[in-house]
Protein backbone atom coordinates (compact mmCIF):
# COMPACT_ATOMS: atom_id res chain seq x y z
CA UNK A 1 -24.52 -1.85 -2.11
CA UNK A 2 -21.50 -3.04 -0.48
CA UNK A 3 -18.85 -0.40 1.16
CA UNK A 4 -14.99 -1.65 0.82
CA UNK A 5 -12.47 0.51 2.58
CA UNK A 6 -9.00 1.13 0.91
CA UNK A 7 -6.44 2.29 2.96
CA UNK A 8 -2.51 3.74 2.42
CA UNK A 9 -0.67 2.80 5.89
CA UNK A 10 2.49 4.88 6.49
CA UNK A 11 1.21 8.59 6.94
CA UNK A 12 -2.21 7.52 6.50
CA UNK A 13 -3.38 5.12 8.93
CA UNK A 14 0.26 4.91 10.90
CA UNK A 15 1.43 7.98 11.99
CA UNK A 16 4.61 8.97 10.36
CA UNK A 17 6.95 9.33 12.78
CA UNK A 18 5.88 6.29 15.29
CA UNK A 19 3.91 4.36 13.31
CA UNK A 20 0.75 4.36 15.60
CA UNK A 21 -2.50 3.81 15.06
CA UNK A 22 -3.80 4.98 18.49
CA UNK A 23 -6.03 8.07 17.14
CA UNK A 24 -8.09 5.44 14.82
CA UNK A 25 -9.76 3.36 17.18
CA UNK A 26 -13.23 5.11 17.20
CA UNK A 27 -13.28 4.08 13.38
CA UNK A 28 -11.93 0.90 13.69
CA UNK A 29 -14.36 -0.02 15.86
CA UNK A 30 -17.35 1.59 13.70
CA UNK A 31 -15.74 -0.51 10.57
CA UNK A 32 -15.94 -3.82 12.18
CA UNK A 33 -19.65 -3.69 13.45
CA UNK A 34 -20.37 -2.80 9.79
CA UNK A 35 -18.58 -5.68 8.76
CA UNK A 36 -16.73 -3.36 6.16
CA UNK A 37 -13.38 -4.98 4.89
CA UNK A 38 -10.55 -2.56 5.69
CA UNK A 39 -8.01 -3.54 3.07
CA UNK A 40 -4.38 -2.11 3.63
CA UNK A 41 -3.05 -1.27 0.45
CA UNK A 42 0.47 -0.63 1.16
CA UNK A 43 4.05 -0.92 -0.16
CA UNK A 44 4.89 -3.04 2.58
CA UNK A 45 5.78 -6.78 2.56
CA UNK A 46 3.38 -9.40 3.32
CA UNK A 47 4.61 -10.47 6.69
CA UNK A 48 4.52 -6.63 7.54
CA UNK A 49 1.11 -6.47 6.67
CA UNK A 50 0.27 -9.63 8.87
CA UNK A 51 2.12 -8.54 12.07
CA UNK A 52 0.60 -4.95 11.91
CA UNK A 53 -2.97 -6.86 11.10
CA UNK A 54 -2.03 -8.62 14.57
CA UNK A 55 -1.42 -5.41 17.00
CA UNK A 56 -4.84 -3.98 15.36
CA UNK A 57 -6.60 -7.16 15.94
CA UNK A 58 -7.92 -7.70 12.32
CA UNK A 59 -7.94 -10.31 9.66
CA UNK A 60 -8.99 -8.79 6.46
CA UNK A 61 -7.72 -8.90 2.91
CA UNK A 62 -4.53 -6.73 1.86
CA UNK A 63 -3.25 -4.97 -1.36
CA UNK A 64 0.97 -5.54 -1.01
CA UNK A 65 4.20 -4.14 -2.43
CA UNK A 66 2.10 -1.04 -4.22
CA UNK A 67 -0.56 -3.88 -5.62
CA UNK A 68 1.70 -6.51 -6.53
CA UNK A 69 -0.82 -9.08 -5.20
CA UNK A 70 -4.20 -9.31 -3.34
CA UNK A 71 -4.39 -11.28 -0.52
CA UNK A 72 -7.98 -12.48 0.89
CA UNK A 73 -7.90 -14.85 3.74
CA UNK A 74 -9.61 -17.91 3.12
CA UNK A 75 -13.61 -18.02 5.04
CA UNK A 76 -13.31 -14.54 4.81
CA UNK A 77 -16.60 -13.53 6.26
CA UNK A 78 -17.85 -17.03 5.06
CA UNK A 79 -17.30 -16.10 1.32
CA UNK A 80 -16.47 -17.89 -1.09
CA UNK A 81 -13.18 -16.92 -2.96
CA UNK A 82 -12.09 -20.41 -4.58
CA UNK A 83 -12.12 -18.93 -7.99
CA UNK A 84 -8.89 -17.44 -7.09
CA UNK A 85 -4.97 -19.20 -6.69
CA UNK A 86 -4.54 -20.99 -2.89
CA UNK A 87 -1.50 -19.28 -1.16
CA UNK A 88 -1.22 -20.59 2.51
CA UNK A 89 -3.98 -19.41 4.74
CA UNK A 90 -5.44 -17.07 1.57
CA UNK A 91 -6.76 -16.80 -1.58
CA UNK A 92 -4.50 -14.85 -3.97
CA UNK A 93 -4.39 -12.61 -7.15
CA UNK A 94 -0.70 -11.59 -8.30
CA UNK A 95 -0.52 -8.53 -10.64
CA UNK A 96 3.48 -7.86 -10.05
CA UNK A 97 6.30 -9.37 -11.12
CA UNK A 98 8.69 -11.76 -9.17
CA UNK A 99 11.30 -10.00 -6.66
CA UNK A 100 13.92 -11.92 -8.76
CA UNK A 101 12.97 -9.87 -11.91
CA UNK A 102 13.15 -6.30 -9.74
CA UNK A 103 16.62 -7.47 -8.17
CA UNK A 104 17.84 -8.48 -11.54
CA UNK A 105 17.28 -4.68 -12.98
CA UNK A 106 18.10 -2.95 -9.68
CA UNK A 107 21.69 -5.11 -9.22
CA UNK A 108 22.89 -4.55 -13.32
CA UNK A 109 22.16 -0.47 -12.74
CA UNK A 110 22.28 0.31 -9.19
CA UNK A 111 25.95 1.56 -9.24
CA UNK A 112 25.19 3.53 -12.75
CA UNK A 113 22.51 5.44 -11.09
CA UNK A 114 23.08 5.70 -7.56
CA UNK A 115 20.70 3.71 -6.59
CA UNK A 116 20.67 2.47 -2.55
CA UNK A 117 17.73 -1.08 -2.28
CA UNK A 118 16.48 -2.15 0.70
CA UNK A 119 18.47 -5.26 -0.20
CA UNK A 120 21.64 -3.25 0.19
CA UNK A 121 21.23 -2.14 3.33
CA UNK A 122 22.15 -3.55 6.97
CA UNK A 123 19.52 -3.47 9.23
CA UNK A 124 21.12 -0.47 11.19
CA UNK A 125 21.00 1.39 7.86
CA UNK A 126 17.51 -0.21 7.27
CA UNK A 127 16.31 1.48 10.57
CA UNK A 128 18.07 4.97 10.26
CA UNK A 129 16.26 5.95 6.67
CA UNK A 130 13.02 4.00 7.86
CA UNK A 131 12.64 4.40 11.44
CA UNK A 132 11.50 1.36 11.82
CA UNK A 133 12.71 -1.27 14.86
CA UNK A 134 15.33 -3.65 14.60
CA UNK A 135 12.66 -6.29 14.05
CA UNK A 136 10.26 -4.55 11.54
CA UNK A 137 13.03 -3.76 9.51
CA UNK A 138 14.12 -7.28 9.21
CA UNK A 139 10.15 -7.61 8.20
CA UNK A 140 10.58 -4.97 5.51
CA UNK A 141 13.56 -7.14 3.87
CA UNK A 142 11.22 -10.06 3.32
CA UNK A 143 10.03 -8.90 0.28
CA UNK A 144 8.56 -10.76 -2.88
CA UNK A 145 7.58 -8.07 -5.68
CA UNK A 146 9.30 -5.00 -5.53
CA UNK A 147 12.66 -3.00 -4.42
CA UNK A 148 12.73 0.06 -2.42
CA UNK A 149 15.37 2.37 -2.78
CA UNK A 150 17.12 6.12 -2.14
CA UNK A 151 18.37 7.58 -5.54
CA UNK A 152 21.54 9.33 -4.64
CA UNK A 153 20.92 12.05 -7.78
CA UNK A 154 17.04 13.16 -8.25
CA UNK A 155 17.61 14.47 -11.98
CA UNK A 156 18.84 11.18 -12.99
CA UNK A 157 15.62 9.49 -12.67
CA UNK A 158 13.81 10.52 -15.92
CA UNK A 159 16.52 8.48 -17.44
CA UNK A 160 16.48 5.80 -14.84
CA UNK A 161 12.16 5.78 -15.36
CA UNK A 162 13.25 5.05 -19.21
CA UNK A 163 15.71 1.95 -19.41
CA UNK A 164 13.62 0.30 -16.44
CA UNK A 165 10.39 0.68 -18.47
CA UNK A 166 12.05 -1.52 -21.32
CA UNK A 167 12.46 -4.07 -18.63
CA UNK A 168 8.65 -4.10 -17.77
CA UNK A 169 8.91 -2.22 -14.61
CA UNK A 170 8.25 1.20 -13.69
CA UNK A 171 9.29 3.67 -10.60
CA UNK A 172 7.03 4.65 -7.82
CA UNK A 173 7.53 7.67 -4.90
CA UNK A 174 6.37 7.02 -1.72
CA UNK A 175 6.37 8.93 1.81
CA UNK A 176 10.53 8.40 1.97
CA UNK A 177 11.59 5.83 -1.11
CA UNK A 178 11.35 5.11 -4.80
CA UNK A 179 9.86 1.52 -5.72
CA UNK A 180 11.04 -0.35 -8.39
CA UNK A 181 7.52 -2.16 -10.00
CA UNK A 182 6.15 -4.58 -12.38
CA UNK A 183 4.68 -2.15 -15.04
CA UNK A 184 1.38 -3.64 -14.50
CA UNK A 185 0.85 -3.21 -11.19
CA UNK A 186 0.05 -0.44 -8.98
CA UNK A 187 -2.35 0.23 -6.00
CA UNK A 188 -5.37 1.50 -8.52
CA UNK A 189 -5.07 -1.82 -10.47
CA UNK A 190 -5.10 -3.25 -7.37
CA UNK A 191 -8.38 -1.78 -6.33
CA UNK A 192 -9.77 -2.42 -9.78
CA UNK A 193 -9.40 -5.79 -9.36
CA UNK A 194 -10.19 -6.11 -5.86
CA UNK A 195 -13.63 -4.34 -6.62
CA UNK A 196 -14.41 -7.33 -9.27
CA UNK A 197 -13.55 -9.85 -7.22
CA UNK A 198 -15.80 -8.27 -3.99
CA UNK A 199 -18.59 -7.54 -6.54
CA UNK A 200 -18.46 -11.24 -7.84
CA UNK A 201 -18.81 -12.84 -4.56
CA UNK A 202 -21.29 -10.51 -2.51
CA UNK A 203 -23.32 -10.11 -6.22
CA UNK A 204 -23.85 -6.58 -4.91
CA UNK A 205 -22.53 -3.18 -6.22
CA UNK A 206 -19.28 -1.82 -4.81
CA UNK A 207 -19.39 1.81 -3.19
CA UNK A 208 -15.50 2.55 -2.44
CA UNK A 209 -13.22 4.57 -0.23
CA UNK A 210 -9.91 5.49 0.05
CA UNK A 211 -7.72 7.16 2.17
CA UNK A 212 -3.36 8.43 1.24
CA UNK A 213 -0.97 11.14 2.03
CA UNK A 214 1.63 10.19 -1.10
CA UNK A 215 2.17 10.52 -4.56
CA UNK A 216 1.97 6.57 -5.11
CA UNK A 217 -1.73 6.55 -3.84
CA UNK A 218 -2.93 9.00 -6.62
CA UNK A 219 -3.70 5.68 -8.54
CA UNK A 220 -5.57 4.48 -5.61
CA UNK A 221 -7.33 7.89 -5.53
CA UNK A 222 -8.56 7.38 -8.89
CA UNK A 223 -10.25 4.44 -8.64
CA UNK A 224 -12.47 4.77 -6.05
CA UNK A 225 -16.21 6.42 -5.31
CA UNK A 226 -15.01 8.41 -2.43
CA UNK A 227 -11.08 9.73 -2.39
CA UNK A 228 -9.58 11.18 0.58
CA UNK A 229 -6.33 13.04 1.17
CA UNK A 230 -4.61 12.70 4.87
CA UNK A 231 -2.45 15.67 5.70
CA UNK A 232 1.25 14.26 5.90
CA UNK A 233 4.03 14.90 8.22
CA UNK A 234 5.10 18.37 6.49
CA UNK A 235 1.22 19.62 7.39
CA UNK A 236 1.04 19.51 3.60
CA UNK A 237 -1.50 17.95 0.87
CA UNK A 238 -1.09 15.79 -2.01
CA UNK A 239 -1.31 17.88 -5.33
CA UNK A 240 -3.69 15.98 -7.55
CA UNK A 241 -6.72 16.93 -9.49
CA UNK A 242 -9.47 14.16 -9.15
CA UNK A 243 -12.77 16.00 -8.81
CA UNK A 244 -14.34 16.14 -5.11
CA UNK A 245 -11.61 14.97 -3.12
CA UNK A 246 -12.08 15.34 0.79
CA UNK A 247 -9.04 16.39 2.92
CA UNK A 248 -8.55 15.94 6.08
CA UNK A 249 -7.55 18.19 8.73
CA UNK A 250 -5.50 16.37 10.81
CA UNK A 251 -2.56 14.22 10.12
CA UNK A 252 -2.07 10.43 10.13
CA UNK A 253 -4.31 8.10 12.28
CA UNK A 254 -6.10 11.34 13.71
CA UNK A 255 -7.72 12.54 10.23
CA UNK A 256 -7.75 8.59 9.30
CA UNK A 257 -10.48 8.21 11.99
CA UNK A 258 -11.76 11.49 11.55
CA UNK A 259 -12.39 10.74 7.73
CA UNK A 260 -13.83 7.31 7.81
CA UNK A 261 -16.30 8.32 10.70
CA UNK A 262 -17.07 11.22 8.76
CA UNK A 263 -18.15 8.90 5.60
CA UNK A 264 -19.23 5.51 6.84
């Protein structure tokens, strides 16, 4: 049997409010003599993903944009992944649609609704609702799937939900924005897929874990072995009801480590 780690970032393995990773090193460290592929499945961008792989000092596959696409960099751990689409340095399996499509939808209703994109917003604006840097927020614009976005009236998203589902996409809640979606995608057909692919080339069964703190990871939740909940920033828990879900007691990259040491 072969253990595959899934992994929300923001609130989960980032802390919320500085986005470190400091309290998680015990586990990384465990994870990588294993040779267990930590896979960040995130509604971040690509080139997010890849700078934030950097400052951990990791080069493992990646779920983006709420499972728009799985990326697998190519030798990964001398496997072979060919079966799959060449996209630079990786192998790749796209579930989403194109950012063209999202923009499209977002641009003909955002005024209607209220709605406030990521690809509205200056970077100073960018960096006040995200608290990201100047230069990770210019990272967060380079997007290819999906649209974040701060709905200026809650009880108008039922109807919003409704004309964007006739369009193929959907509407997503994260730690601080709505996601505009391909219908198709999301993090636990992500994972689905992801566990095919692993099971394919090691020829072994899959035994999964994963770890969020928001309502767009219940998906995720659902579709693994072992589920975890991270207390979030409000010292709070994610209502859901899957059946023997572990919590953790700390927050961010604290309960991150103290959950994967605790089952790996």
């Amino acid at each position: 049997m072969k253990t595959l780690i899934f992994t929300d970032l923001d609130g989960t393995f980032l802390n919320h409010k500085d986005y470190s990773f400091d309290d998680s090193k015990e586990a990384l460290l465990k994870i990588s003599k294993e040779k267990i592929p930590l896979i960040f499945t995130t509604s971040k961008t690509k080139v997010e993903v890849e700078l934030l792989q950097k400052k951990v000092g990791i080069n493992e596959p990646f779920i983006i944009e709420n499972g728009a696409a799985i990326f697998i960099p190519k030798k990964y751990q001398g496997l072979d992944f060919s079966f799959l689409k060449e996209f630079d340095a990786y192998y790749v399996l796209q579930l989403g649609l194109s950012y063209k499509n999202i923009l499209d939808f977002y641009n003909k209703y955002k005024k209607e609704f209220g709605m406030f994109g990521f690809s509205d917003m200056t970077l100073p604006e960018l960096v006040k609702y995200t608290g990201l840097s100047i230069d990770d927020a210019k990272l967060s614009k380079q997007r290819d799937f999906t649209e974040p976005f701060l709905l200026k009236d809650d009880s108008s998203l039922k109807q919003l939900q409704t004309l964007a589902h006739k369009y193929n996409i959907k509407i997503t809640k994260g730690g601080r924005f709505y996601h505009l979606i391909g219908v198709f995608q999301d993090k636990g057909e992500a994972i689905k897929k992801t566990k095919m692919i692993f099971k394919k080339v090691f020829n072994k069964r899959i035994n999964s874990i994963a770890l969020g703190d928001g309502e767009n990871d219940i998906t995720m939740l659902e579709n693994v072995n072992t589920a975890i909940i991270i207390k979030n920033y409000e010292d709070e828990y994610l209502d859901c009801n899957i059946k023997n879900i572990q919590k953790s007691t700390y927050q961010g990259s604290k309960g991150w480590n103290e959950m994967v040491l605790k089952n790996v």
